[in-house]
Every structure is written in structure tokens, then in C-alpha cells.
Protein backbone atom coordinates (compact mmCIF):
# COMPACT_ATOMS: atom_id res chain seq x y z
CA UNK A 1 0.94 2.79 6.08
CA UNK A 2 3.97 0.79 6.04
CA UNK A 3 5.68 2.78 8.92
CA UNK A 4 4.92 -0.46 10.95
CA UNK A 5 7.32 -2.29 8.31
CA UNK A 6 10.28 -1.51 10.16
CA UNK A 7 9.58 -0.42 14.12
CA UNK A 8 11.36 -2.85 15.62
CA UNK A 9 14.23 -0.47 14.38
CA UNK A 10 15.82 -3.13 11.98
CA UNK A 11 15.66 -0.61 9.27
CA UNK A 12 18.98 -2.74 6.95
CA UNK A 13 17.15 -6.13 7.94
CA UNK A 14 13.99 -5.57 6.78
CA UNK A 15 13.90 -3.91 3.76
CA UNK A 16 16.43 -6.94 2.32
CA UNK A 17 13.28 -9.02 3.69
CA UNK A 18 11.28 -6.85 1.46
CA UNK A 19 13.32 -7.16 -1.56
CA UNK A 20 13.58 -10.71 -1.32
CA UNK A 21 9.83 -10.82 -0.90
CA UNK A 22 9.40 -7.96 -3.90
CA UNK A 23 11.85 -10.58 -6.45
CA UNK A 24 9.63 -13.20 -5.57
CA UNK A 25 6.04 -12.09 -5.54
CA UNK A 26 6.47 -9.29 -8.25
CA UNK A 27 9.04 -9.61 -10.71
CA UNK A 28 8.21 -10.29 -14.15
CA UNK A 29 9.55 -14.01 -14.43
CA UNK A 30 7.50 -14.77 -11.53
CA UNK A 31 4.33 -13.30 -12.63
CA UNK A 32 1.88 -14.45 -10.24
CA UNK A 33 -0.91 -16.29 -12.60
CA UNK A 34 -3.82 -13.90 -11.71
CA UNK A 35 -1.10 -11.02 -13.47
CA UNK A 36 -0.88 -13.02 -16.29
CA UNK A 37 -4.59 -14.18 -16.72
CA UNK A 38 -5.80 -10.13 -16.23
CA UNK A 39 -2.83 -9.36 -19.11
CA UNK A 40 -4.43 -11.56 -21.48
CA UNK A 41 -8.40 -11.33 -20.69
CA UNK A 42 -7.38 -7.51 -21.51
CA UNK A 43 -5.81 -8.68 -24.41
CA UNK A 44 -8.42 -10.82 -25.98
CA UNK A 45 -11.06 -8.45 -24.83
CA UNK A 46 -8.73 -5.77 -27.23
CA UNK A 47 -9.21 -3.17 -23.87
CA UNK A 48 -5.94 -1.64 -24.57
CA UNK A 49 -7.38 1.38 -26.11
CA UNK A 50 -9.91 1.86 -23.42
CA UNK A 51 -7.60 0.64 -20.33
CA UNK A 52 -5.69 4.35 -20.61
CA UNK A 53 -4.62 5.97 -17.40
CA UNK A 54 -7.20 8.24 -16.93
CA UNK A 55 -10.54 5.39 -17.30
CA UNK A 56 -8.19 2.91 -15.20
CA UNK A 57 -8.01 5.69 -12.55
CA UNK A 58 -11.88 6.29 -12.52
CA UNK A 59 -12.27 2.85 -12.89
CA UNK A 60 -10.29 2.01 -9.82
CA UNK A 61 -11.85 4.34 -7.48
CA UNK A 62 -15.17 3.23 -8.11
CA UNK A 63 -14.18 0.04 -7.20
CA UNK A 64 -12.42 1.68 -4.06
CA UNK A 65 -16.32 3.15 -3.39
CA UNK A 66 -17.62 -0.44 -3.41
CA UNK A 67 -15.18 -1.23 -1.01
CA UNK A 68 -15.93 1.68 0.98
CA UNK A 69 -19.83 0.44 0.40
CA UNK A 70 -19.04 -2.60 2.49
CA UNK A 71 -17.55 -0.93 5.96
CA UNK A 72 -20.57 1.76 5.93
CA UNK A 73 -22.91 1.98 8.53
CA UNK A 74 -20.33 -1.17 10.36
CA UNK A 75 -19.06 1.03 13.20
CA UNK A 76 -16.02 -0.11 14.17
CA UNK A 77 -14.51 -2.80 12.74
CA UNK A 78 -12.57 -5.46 14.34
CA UNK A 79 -9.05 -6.69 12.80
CA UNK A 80 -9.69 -10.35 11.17
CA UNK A 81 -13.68 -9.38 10.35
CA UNK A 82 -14.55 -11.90 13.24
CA UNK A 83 -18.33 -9.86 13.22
CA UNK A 84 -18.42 -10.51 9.50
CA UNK A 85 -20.35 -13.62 7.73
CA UNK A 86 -17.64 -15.73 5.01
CA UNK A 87 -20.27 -14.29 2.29
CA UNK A 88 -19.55 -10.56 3.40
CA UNK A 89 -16.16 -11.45 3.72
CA UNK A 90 -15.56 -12.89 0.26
CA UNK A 91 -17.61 -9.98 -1.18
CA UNK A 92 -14.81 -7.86 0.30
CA UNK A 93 -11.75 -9.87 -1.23
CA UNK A 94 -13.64 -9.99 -4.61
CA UNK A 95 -13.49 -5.95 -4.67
CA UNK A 96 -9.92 -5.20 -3.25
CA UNK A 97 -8.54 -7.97 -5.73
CA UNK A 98 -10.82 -5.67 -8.25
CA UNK A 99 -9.06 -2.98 -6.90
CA UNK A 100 -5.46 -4.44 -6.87
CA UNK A 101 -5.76 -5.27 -10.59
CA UNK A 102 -6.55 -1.88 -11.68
CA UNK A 103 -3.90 -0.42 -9.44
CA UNK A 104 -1.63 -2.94 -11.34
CA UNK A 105 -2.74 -2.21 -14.96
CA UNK A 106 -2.84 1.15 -14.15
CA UNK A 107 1.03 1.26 -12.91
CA UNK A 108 2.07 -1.08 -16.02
CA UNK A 109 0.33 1.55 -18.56
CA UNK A 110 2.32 4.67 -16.44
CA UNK A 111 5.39 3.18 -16.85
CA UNK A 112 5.66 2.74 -13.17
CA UNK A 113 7.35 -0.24 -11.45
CA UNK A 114 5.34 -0.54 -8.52
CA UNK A 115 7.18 -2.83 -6.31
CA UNK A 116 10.44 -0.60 -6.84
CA UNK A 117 8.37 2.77 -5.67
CA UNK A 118 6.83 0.78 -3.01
CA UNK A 119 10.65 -0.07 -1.46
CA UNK A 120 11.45 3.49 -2.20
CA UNK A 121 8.26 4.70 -0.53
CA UNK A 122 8.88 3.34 2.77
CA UNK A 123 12.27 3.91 3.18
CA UNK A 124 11.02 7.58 2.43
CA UNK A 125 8.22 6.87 5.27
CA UNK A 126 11.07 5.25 7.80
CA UNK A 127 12.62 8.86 7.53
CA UNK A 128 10.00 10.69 7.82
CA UNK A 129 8.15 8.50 10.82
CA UNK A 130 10.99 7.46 13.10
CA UNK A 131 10.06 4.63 14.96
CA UNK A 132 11.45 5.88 18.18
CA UNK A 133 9.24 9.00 17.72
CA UNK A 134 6.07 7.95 15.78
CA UNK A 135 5.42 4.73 17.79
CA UNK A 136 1.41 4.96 19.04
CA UNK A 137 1.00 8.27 17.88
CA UNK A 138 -1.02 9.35 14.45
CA UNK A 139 0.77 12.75 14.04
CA UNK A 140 1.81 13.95 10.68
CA UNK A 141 6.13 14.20 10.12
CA UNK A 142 5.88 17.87 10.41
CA UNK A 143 5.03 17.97 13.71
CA UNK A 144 7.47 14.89 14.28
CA UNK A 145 10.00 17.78 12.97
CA UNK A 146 9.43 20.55 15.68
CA UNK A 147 9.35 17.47 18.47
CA UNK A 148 13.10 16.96 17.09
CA UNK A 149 14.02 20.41 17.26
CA UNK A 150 12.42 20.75 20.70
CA UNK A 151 14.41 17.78 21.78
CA UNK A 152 17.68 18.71 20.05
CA UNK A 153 17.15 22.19 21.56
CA UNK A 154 16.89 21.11 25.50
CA UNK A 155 19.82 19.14 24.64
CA UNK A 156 21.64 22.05 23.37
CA UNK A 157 20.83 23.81 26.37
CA UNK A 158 21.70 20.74 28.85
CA UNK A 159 25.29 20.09 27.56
């Protein structure tokens, strides 16, 4: 998913880009408001005992279904929705920001700081998905792993 993060190769570059953009957009003295308004609806709505990981998770993939809900039956989709009315389209921002905020809660009640494992994540990814290898191509790293071999085998062979 966020291979594409970093194939123009400027591996150093870009993730600084991302931690600058991480501080800004995700750190706790720059809550973004709607992180701060779903904190204290929760709050006043006294959800902490039922917001526990396991009813956050369900709750979060049903709201992943309703997303889901919305491409079935489409076909193929174009990038931008440019087939889709503004009503279909704001349906579909109203459930992924239903789905972002239980992601969120969900991370905040595991302990888990999501922009850090996010940064970690793709540097993992960038690793495993070499740009100069993956680029066009949907295979999974373990088959990026024998190309490599095969590659630094003829090489072997040639010098």
C-alpha cells in the first residue's frame, strides 16, 4: 500500500517528508479537531467501557462492509469517482471517516501509536518491495526474493 511512497528511489528524502507530515497532522499537540471532538462525544456518551478493543474491532469492520456496500455491483471503478454522483460520493467519505475514527480509537485503547508504526511499516514495505524490482508488478516479496537470487546467481556466474 504505501510501496508507491518512495519509488522514485528517494528512500532518506521521503520518509523525513513523512515525519514532518506525521508531527504535523498526528501528534498530540496538534490534534486535528475531529480527534478531539470523537475523544470527548465518547467521553460524554461514558463509551469507555463499551469502546474495548474487541467491540471497536467488530465495530470497525462493519463499517469497512458499508464501505465495501458502496463499490458492489460498480465494476470497475475509476480513480477520482468521476462515474459517481456528489451524493454517492459523500456517502463514501461519511463511512471511511467512520472507519478512520474507529481505527483511531481502536489504536489509542491498544496502546499503539499509529503514525510511529505507520513510518515503521513502510520502511519495512521499502525493503521488502524494492522499487527497482516491484515497479508495475503485484507479486508478493517472496517471489521478489528468488528474482534476487536468480539475478545475483547469473551474476555470480558472469563475473
Amino acid at each position: 500500500m504505501f510501496e508507491s511512497c518512495w519509488s522514485n528511489g528517494s528512500l532518506d528524502h521521503d520518509r523525513k517528508a513523512w515525519m514532518f507530515k506525521k508531527r504535523t497532522l498526528f501528534s498530540s499537540a496538534k490534534s486535528p479537531p475531529w480527534r478531539k471532538y470523537a475523544v470527548s462525544v465518547c467521553k460524554g456518551k461514558r463509551l469507555g467501557s463499551i469502546h474495548q478493543p474487541r467491540n471497536l474491532v467488530l465495530a470497525m469492520v462493519g463499517e469497512v462492509g458499508e464501505v465495501a456496500e458502496l463499490f458492489q455491483w460498480k465494476g470497475e471503478v475509476k480513480e477520482g469517482l468521476p462515474d459517481w454522483s456528489p451524493k454517492e460520493k459523500h456517502h463514501l467519505a461519511q463511512e471511511l471517516s467512520d472507519v478512520l475514527v474507529y481505527l483511531v480509537r481502536l489504536a489509542e485503547k491498544c496502546h499503539v501509536d499509529l503514525p510511529q508504526e505507520v513510518v515503521a511499516k513502510i520502511a519495512v514495505n521499502s525493503k521488502k518491495y524494492p522499487a527497482h524490482l516491484v515497479k508495475g508488478s503485484s507479486k508478493k516479496y517472496t517471489e521478489y526474493k528468488d528474482m534476487k537470487l536468480q539475478i545475483t546467481d547469473r551474476c555470480t556466474y558472469i563475473f
